[in-house]
N, C-alpha and C. Protein backbone atom coordinates (compact mmCIF):
# COMPACT_ATOMS: atom_id res chain seq x y z
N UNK A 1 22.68 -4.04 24.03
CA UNK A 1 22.91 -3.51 22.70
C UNK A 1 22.47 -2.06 22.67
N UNK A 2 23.38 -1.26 21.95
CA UNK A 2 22.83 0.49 21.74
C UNK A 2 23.31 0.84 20.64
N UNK A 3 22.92 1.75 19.99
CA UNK A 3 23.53 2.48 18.83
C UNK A 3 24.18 3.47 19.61
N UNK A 4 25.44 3.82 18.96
CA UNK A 4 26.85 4.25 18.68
C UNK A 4 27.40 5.17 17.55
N UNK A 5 28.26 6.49 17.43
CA UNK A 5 28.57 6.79 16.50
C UNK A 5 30.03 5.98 16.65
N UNK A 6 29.97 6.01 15.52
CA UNK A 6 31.74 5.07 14.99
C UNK A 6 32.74 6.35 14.12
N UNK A 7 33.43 6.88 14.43
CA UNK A 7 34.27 8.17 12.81
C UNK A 7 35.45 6.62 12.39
N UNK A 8 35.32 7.13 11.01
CA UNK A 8 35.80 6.07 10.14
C UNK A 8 36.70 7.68 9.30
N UNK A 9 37.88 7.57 9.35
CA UNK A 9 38.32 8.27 8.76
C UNK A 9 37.48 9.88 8.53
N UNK A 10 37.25 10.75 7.98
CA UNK A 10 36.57 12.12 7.49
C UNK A 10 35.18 11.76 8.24
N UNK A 11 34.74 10.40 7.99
CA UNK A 11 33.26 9.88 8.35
C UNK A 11 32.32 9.34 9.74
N UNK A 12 31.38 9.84 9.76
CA UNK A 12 30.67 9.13 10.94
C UNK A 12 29.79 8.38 10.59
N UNK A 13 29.94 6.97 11.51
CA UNK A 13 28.59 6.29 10.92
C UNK A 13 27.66 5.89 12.08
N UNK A 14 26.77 5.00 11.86
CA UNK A 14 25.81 4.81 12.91
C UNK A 14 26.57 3.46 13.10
N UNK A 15 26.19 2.44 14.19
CA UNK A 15 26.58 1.20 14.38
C UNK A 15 25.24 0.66 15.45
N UNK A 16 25.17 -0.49 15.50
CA UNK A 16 24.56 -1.20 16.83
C UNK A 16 25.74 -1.96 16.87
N UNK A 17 25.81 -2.16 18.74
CA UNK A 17 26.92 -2.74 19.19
C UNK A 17 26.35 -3.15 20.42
N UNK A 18 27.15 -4.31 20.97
CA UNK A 18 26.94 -4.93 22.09
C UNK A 18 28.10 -4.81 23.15
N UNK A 19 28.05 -5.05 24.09
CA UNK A 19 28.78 -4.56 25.44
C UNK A 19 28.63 -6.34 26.08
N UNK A 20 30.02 -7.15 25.81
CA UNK A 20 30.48 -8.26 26.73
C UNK A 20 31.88 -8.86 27.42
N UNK A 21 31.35 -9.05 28.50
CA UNK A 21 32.47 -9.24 29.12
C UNK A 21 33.38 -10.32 28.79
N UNK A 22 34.52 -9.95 28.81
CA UNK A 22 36.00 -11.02 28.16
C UNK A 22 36.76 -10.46 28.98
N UNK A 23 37.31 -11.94 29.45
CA UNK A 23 38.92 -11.62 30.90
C UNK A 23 38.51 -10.88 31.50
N UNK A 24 37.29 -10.15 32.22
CA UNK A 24 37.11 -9.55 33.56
C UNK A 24 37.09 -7.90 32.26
N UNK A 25 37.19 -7.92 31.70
CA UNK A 25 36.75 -6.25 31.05
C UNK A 25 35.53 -6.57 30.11
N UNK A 26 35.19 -5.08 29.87
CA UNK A 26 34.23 -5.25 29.01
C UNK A 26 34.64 -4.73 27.32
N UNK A 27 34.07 -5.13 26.55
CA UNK A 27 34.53 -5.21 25.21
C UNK A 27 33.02 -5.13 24.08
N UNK A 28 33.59 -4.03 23.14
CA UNK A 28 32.27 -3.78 22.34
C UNK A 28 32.73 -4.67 21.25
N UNK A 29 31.18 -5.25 20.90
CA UNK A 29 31.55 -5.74 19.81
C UNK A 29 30.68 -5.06 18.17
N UNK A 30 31.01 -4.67 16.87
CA UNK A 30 29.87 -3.90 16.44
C UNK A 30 29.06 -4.79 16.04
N UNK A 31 27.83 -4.99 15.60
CA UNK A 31 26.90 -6.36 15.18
C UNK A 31 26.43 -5.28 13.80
N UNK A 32 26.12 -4.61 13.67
CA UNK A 32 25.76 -3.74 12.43
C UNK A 32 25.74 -2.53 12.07
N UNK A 33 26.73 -1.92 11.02
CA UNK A 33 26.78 -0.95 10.61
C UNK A 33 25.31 -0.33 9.44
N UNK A 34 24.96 0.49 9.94
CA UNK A 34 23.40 1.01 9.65
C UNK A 34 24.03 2.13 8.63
N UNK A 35 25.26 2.50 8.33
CA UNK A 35 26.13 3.90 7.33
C UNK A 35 26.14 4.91 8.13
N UNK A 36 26.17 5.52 6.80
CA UNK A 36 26.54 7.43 7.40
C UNK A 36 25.33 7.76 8.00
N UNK A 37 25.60 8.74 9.42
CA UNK A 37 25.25 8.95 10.21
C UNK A 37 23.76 10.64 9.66
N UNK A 38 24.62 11.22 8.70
CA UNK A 38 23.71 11.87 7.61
C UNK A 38 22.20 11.01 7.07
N UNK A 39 22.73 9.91 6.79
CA UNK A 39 22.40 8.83 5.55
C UNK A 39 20.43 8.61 6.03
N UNK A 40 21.43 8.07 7.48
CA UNK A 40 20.58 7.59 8.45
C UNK A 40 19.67 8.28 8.91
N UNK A 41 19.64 9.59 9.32
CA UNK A 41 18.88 10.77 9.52
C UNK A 41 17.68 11.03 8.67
N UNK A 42 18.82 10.89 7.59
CA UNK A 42 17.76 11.57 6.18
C UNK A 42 16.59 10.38 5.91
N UNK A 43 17.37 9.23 5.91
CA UNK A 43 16.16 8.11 5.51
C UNK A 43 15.27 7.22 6.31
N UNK A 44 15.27 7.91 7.51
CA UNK A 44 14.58 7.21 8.79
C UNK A 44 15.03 6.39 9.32
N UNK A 45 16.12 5.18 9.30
CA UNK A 45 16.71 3.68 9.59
C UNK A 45 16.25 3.70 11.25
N UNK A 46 16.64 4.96 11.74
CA UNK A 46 16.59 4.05 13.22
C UNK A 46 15.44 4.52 13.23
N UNK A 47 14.45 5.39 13.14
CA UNK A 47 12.84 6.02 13.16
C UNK A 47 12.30 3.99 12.71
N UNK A 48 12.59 3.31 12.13
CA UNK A 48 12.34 2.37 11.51
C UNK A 48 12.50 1.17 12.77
N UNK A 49 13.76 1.57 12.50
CA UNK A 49 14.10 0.09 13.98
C UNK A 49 13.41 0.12 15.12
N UNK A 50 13.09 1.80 15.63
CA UNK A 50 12.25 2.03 16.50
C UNK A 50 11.15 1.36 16.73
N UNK A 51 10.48 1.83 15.92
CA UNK A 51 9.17 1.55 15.54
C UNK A 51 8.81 -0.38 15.66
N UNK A 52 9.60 -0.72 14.52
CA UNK A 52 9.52 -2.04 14.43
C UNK A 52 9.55 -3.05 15.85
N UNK A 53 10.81 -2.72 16.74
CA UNK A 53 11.25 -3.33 17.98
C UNK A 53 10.18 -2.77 19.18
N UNK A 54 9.19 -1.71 18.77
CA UNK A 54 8.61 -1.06 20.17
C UNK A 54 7.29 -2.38 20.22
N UNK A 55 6.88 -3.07 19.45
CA UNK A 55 5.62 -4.08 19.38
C UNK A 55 6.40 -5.37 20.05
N UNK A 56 7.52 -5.40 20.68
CA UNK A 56 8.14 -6.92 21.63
C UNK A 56 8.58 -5.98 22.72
N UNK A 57 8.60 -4.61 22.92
CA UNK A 57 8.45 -4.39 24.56
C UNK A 57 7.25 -3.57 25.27
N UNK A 58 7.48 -3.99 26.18
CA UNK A 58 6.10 -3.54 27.05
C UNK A 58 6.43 -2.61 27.66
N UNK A 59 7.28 -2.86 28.32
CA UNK A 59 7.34 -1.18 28.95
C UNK A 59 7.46 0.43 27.78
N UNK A 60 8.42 0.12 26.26
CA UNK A 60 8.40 1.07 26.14
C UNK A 60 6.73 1.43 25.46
N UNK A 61 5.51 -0.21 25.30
CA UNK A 61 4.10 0.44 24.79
C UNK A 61 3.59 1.09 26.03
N UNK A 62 4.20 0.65 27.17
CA UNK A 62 3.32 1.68 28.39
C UNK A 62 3.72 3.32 28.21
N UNK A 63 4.71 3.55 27.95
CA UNK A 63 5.66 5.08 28.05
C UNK A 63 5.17 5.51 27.05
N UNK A 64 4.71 4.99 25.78
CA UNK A 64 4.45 5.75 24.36
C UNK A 64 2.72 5.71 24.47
N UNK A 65 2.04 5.36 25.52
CA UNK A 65 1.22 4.72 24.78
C UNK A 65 -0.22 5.89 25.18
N UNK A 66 -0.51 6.53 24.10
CA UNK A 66 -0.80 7.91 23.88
C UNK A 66 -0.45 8.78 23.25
N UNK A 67 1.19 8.48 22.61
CA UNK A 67 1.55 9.59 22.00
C UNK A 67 1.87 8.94 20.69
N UNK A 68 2.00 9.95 19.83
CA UNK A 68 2.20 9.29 18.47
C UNK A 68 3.47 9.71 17.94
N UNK A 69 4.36 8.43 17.49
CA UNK A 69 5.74 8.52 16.99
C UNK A 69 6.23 9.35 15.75
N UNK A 70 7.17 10.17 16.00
CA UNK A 70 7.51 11.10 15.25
C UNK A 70 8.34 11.28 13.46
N UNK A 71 7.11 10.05 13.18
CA UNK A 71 8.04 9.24 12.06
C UNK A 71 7.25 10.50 10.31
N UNK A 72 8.39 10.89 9.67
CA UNK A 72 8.01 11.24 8.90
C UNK A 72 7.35 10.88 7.59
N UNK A 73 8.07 9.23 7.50
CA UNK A 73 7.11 8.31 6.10
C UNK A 73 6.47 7.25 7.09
N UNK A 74 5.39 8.00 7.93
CA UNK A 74 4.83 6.99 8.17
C UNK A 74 3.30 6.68 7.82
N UNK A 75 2.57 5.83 7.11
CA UNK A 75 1.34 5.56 6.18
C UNK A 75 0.10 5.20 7.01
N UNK A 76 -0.89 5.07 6.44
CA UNK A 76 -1.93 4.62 6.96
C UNK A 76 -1.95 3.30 6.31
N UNK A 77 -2.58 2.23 7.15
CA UNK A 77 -2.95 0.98 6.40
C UNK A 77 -4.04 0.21 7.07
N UNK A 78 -4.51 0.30 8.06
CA UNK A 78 -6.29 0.28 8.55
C UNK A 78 -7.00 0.02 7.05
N UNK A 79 -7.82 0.95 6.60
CA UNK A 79 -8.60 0.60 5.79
C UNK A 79 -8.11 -0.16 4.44
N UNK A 80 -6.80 -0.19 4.13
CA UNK A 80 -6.57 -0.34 3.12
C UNK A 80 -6.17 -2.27 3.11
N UNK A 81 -5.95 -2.42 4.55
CA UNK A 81 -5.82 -3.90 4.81
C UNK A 81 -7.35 -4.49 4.35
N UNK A 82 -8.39 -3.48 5.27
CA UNK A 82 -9.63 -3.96 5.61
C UNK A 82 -10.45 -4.13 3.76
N UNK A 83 -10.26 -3.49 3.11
CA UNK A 83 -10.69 -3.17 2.03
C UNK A 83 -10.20 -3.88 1.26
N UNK A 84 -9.29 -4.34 1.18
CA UNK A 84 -8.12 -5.28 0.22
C UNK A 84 -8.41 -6.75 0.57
N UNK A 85 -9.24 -7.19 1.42
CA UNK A 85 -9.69 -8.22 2.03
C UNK A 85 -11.35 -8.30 1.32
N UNK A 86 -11.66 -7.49 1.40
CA UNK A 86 -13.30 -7.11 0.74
C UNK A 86 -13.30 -7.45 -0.85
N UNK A 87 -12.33 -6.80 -1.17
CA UNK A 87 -11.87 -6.65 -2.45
C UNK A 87 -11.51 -8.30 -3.18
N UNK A 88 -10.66 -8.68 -2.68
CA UNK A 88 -10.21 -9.92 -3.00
C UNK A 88 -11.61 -11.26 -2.81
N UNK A 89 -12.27 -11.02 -1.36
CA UNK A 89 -13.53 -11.98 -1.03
C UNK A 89 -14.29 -11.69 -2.30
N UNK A 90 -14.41 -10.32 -2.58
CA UNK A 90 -16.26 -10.65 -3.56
C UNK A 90 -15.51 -11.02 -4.77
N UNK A 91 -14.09 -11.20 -5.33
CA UNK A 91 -14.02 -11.44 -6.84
C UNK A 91 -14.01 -10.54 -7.38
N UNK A 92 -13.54 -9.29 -7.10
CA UNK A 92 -13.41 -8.03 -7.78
C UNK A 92 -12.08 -7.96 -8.36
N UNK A 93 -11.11 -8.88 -7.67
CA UNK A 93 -9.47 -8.62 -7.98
C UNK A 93 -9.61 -9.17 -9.33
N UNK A 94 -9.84 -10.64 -9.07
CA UNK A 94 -9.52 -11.39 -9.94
C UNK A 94 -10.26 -11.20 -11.31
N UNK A 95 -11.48 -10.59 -11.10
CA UNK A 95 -12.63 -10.94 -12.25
C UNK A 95 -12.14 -9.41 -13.16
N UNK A 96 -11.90 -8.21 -12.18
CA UNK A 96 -10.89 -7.39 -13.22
C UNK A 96 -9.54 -7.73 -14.14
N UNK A 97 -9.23 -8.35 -13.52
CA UNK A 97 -7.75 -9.74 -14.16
C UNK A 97 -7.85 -9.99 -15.53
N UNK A 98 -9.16 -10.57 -15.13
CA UNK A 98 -9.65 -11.58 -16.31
C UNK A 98 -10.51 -10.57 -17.33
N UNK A 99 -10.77 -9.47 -17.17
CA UNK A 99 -11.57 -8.87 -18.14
C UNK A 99 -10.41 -7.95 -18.82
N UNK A 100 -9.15 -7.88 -17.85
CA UNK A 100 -8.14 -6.87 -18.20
C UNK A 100 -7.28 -7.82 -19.55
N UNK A 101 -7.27 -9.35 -19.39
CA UNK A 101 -6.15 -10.37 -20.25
C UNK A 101 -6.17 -9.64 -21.61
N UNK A 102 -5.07 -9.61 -21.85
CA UNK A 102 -5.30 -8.99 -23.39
C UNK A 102 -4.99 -7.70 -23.99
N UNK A 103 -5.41 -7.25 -22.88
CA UNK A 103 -5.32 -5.36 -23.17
C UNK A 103 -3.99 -5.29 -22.77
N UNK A 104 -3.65 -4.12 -23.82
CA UNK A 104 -2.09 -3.81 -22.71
C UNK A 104 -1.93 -2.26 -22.40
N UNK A 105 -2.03 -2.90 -21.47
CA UNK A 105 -1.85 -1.01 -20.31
C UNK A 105 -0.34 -1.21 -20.17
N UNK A 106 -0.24 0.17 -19.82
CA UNK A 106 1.36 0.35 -19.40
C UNK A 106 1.17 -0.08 -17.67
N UNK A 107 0.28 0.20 -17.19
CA UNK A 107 0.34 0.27 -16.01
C UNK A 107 -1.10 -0.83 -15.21
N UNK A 108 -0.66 -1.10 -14.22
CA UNK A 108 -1.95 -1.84 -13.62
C UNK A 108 -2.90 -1.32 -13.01
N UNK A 109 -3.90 -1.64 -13.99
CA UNK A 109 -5.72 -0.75 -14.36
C UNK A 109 -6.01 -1.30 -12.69
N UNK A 110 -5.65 -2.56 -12.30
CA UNK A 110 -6.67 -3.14 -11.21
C UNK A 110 -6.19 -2.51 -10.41
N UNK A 111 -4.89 -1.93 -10.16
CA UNK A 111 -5.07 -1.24 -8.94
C UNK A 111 -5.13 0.12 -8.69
N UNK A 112 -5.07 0.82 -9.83
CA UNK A 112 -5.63 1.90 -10.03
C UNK A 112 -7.34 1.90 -9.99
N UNK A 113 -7.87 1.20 -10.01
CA UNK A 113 -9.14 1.21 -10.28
C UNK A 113 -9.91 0.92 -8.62
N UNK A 114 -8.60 0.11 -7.50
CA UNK A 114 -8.84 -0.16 -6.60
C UNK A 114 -8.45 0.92 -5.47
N UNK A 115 -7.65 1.48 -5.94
CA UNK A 115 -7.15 2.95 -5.13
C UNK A 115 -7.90 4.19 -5.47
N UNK A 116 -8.69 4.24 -6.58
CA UNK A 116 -10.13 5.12 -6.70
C UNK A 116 -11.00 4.87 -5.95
N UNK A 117 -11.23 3.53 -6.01
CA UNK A 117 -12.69 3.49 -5.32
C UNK A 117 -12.57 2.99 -3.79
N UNK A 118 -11.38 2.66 -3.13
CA UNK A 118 -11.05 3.19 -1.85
C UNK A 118 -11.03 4.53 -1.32
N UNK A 119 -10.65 5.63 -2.37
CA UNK A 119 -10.87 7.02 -2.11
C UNK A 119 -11.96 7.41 -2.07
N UNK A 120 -12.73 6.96 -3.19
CA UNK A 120 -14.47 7.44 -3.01
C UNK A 120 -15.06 6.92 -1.91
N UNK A 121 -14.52 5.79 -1.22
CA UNK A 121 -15.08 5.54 -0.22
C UNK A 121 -15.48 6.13 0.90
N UNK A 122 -13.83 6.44 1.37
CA UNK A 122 -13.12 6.73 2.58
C UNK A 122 -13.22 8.66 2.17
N UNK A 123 -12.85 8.90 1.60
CA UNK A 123 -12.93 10.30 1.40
C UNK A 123 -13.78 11.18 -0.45
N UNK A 124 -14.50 11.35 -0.55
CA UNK A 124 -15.73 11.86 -2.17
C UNK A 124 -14.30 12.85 -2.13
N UNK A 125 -14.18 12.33 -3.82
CA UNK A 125 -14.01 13.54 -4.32
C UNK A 125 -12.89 13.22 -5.74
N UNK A 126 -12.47 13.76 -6.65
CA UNK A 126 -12.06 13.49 -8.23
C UNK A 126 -10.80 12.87 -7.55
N UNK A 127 -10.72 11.89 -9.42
CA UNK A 127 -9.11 11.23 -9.75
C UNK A 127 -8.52 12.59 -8.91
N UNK A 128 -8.23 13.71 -9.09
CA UNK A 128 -7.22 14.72 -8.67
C UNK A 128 -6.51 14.49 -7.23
N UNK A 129 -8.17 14.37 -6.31
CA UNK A 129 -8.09 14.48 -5.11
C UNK A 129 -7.43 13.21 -4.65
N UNK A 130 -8.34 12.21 -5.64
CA UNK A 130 -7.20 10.75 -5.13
C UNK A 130 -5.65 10.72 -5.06
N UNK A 131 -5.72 11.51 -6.10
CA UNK A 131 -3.40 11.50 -6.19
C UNK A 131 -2.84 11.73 -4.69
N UNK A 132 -3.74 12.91 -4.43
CA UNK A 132 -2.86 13.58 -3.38
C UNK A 132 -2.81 12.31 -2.12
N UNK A 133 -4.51 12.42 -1.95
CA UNK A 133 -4.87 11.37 -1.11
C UNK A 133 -4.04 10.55 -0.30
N UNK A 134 -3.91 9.45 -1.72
CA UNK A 134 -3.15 7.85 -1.75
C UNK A 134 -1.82 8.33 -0.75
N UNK A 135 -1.49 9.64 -1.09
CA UNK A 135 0.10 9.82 -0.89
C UNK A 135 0.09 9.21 0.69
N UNK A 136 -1.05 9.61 1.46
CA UNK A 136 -0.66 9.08 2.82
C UNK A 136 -1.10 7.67 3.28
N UNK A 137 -1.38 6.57 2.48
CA UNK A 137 -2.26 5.49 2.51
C UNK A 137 -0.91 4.85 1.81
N UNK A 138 -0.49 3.10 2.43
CA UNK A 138 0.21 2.41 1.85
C UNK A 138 -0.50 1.29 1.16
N UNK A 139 -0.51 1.23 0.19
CA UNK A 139 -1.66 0.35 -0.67
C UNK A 139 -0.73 0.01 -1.70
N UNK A 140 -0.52 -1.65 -1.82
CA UNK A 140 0.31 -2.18 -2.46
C UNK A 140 0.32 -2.18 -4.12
N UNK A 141 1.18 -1.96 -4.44
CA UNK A 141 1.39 -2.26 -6.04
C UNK A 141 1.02 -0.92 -6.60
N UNK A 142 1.19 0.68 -5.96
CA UNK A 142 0.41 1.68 -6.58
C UNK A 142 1.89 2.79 -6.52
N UNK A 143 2.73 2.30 -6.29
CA UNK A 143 3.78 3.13 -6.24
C UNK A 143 4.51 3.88 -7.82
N UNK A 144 3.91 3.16 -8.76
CA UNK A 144 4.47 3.78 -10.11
C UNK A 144 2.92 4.52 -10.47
N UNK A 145 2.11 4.34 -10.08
CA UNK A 145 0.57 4.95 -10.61
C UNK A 145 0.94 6.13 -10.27
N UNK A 146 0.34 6.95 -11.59
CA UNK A 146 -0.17 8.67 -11.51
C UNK A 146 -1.06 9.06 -11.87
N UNK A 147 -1.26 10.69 -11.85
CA UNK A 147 -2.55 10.88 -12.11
C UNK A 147 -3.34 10.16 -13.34
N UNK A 148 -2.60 10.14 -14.36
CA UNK A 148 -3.03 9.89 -15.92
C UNK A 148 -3.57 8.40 -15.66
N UNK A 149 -2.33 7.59 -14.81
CA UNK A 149 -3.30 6.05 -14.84
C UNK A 149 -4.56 6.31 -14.37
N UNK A 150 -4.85 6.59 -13.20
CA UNK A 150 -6.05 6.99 -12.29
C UNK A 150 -7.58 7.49 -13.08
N UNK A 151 -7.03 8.37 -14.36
CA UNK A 151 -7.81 8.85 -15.45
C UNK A 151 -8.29 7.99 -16.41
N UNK A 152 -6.96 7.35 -16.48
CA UNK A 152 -7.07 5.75 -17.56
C UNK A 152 -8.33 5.20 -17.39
N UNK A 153 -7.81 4.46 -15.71
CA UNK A 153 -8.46 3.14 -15.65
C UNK A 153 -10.03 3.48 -15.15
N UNK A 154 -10.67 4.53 -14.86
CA UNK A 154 -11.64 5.10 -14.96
C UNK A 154 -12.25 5.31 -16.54
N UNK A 155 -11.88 6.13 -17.43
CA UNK A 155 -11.89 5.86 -18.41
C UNK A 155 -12.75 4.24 -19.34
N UNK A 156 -11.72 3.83 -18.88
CA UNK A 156 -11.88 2.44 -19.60
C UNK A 156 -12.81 2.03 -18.73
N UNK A 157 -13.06 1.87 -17.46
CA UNK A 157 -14.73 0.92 -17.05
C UNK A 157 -15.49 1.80 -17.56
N UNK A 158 -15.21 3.27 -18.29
CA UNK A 158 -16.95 3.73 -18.64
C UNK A 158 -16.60 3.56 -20.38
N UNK A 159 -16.07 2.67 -20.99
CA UNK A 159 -15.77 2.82 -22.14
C UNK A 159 -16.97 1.50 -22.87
N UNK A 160 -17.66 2.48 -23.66
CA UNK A 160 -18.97 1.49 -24.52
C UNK A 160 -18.19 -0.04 -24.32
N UNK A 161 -19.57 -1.06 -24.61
CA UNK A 161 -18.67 -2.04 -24.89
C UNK A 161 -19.19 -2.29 -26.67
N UNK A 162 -18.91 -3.31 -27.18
CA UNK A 162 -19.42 -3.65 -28.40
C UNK A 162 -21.27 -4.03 -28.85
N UNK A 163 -21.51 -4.59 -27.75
CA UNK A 163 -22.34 -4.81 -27.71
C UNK A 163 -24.12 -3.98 -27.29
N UNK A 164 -23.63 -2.94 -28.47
CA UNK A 164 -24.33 -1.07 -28.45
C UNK A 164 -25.49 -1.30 -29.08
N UNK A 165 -26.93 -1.45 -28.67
CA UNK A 165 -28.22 -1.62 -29.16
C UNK A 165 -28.37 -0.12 -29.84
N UNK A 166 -28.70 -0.07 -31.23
CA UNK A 166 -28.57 1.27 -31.82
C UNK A 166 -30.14 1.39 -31.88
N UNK A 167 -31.26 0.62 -31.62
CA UNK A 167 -32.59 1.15 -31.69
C UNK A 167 -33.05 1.60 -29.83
N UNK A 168 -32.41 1.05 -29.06
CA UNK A 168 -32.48 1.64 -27.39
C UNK A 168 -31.22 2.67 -26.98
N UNK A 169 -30.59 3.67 -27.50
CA UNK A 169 -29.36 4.06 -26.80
C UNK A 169 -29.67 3.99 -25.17
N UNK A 170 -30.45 4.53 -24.56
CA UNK A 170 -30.39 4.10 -23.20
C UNK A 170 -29.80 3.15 -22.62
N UNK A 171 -30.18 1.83 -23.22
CA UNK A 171 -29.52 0.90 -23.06
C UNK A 171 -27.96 0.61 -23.28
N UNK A 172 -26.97 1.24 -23.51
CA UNK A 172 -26.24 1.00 -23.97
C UNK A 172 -24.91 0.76 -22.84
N UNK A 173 -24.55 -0.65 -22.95
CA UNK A 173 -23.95 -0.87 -22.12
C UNK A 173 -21.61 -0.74 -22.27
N UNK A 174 -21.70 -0.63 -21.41
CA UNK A 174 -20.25 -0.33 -20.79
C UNK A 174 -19.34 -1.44 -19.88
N UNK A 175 -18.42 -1.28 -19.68
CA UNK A 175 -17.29 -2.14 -19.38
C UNK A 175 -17.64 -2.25 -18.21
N UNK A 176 -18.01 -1.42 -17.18
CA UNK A 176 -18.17 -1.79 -16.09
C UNK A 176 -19.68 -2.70 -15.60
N UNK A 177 -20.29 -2.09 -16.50
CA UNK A 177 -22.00 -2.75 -16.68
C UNK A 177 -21.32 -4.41 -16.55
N UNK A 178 -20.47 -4.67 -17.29
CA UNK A 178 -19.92 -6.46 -17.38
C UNK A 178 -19.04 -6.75 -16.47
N UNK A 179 -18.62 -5.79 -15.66
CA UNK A 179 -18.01 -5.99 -14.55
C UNK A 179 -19.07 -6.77 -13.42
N UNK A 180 -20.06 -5.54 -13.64
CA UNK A 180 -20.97 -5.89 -12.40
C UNK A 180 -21.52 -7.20 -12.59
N UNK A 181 -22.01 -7.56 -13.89
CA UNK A 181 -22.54 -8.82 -14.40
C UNK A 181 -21.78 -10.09 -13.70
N UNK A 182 -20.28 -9.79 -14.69
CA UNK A 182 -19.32 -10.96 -14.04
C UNK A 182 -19.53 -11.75 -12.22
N UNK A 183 -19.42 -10.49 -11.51
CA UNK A 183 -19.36 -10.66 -10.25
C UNK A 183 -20.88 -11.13 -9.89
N UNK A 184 -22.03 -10.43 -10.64
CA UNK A 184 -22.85 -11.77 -10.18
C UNK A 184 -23.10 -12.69 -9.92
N UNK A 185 -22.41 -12.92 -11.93
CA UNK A 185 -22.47 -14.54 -11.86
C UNK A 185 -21.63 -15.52 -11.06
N UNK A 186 -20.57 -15.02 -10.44
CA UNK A 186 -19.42 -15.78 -9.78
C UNK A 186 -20.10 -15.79 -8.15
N UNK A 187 -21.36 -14.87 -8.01
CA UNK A 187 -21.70 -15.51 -6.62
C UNK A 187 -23.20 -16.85 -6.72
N UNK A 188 -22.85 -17.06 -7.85
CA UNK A 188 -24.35 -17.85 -8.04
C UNK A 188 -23.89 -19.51 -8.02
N UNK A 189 -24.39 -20.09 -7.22
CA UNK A 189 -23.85 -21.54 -7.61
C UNK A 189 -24.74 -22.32 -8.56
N UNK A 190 -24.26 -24.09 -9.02
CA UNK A 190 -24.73 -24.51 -10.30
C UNK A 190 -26.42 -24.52 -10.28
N UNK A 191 -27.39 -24.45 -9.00
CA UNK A 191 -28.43 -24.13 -8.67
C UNK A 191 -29.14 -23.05 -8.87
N UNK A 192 -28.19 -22.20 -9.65
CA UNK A 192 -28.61 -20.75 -9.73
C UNK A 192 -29.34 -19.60 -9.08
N UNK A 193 -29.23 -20.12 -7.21
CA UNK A 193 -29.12 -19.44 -6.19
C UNK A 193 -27.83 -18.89 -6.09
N UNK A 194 -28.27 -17.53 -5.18
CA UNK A 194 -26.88 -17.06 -4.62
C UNK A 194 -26.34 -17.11 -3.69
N UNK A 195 -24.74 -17.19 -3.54
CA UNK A 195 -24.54 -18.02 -2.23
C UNK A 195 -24.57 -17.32 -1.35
C-alpha cells in the first residue's frame, strides 16, 4: 500500500492504494480517497496517518528514534493524562460537579478550574499566561474555554459564601474553603479515620 496522487478532472487528490496481482499483471486498486491534495497539506491527514501507523513498526521507531516528527498540531499530553488521573482519584472532579448543580455557567467551571491549576502547577503564572499556555497542552473538554471563563471560574471559588460571620471577618469563608472541606470529608470513612 502507498499514497498516490490521483487528477480527477481540474483536481488532484491524495489516495492510498494497493498494488495486486490479477492474470499475471499488476493492478492498483484505490482503498481511500484522503481529498484534495491542497486539503491534505493544509490539515495534516497524512502528518496524522504517519504518526498514528509509526507505533506498529519497528523499523521505522529505530530510523526516527531521536528525532522529533515534524507535525505542526502536535500537543502535549504527559502531564495532563498524569494529572487528570490525580484529579479524578482525590474527588476533585466530581465534588466540583456537585457543588457546581444548579448554577448555570455558560461554560464548564470544572474544567476551567482544572486547566488553571494544571498551569500553576506545571508552569506559575496569571489566568493570562494560562490561555496562551493550554494552547500547546491537549486537555479534554477545554476547547470552547477563554480567557473570560478562566477569570470566571477563578472568580467564583474565591466568591464569599453565605455563611459570613460579621463579628470575626477573618473568618470569613469562601467557595473554595467548602471545596476543601468537601474533599475531606469524602476521604474519611464511617469510623471517622482517614483512608
Amino acid at each position: 500500500m502507498f499514497f498516490r496522487k490521483k487528477k480527477v478532472g481540474p483536481y488532484e487528490y491524495v489516495v492510498l492504494v494497493e498494488n495486486k496481482w490479477i492474470d499475471g499483471k499488476v493492478r492498483q486498486r484505490t482503498l481511500l480517497n484522503l481529498g484534495r491534495v491542497a486539503d491534505v497539506l493544509e490539515n495534516g491527514t497524512i502528518d496524522s496517518l504517519l504518526v498514528s501507523g509509526a507505533k506498529f513498526s519497528k523499523e521505522l521507531a529505530i530510523l526516527k528514534a531521536g528525532e522529533e516528527l515534524p507535525l505542526e498540531n502536535k500537543k502535549i499530553i504527559g502531564p495532563v493524562l498524569v494529572f487528570e488521573k490525580l484529579w479524578r482519584e482525590t474527588g476533585i472532579r466530581e465534588t466540583l460537579e456537585a457543588m457546581l448543580r444548579g448554577r448555570r455557567f455558560e461554560f464548564d467551571v470544572e474544567r476551567a478550574v482544572f486547566t488553571t491549576v494544571l498551569h500553576r502547577l506545571m508552569k506559575s503564572g496569571a489566568d493570562l499566561a494560562c490561555d496562551a499556555w493550554r494552547e500547546d497542552y491537549r486537555i479534554e473538554g477545554t476547547d470552547d474555554l477563554r480567557l473570560h471563563h478562566l477569570y470566571r471560574a477563578m472568580e467564583w471559588l474565591g466568591e464569599p459564601m453565605s455563611e459570613w460571620n460579621e463579628e470575626d471577618p477573618l473568618a470569613e469563608r469562601r467557595i473554595h474553603h467548602r471545596l476543601e472541606e468537601m474533599l475531606f470529608l469524602n476521604r474519611r470513612d464511617l469510623s471517622g479515620l482517614e483512608k
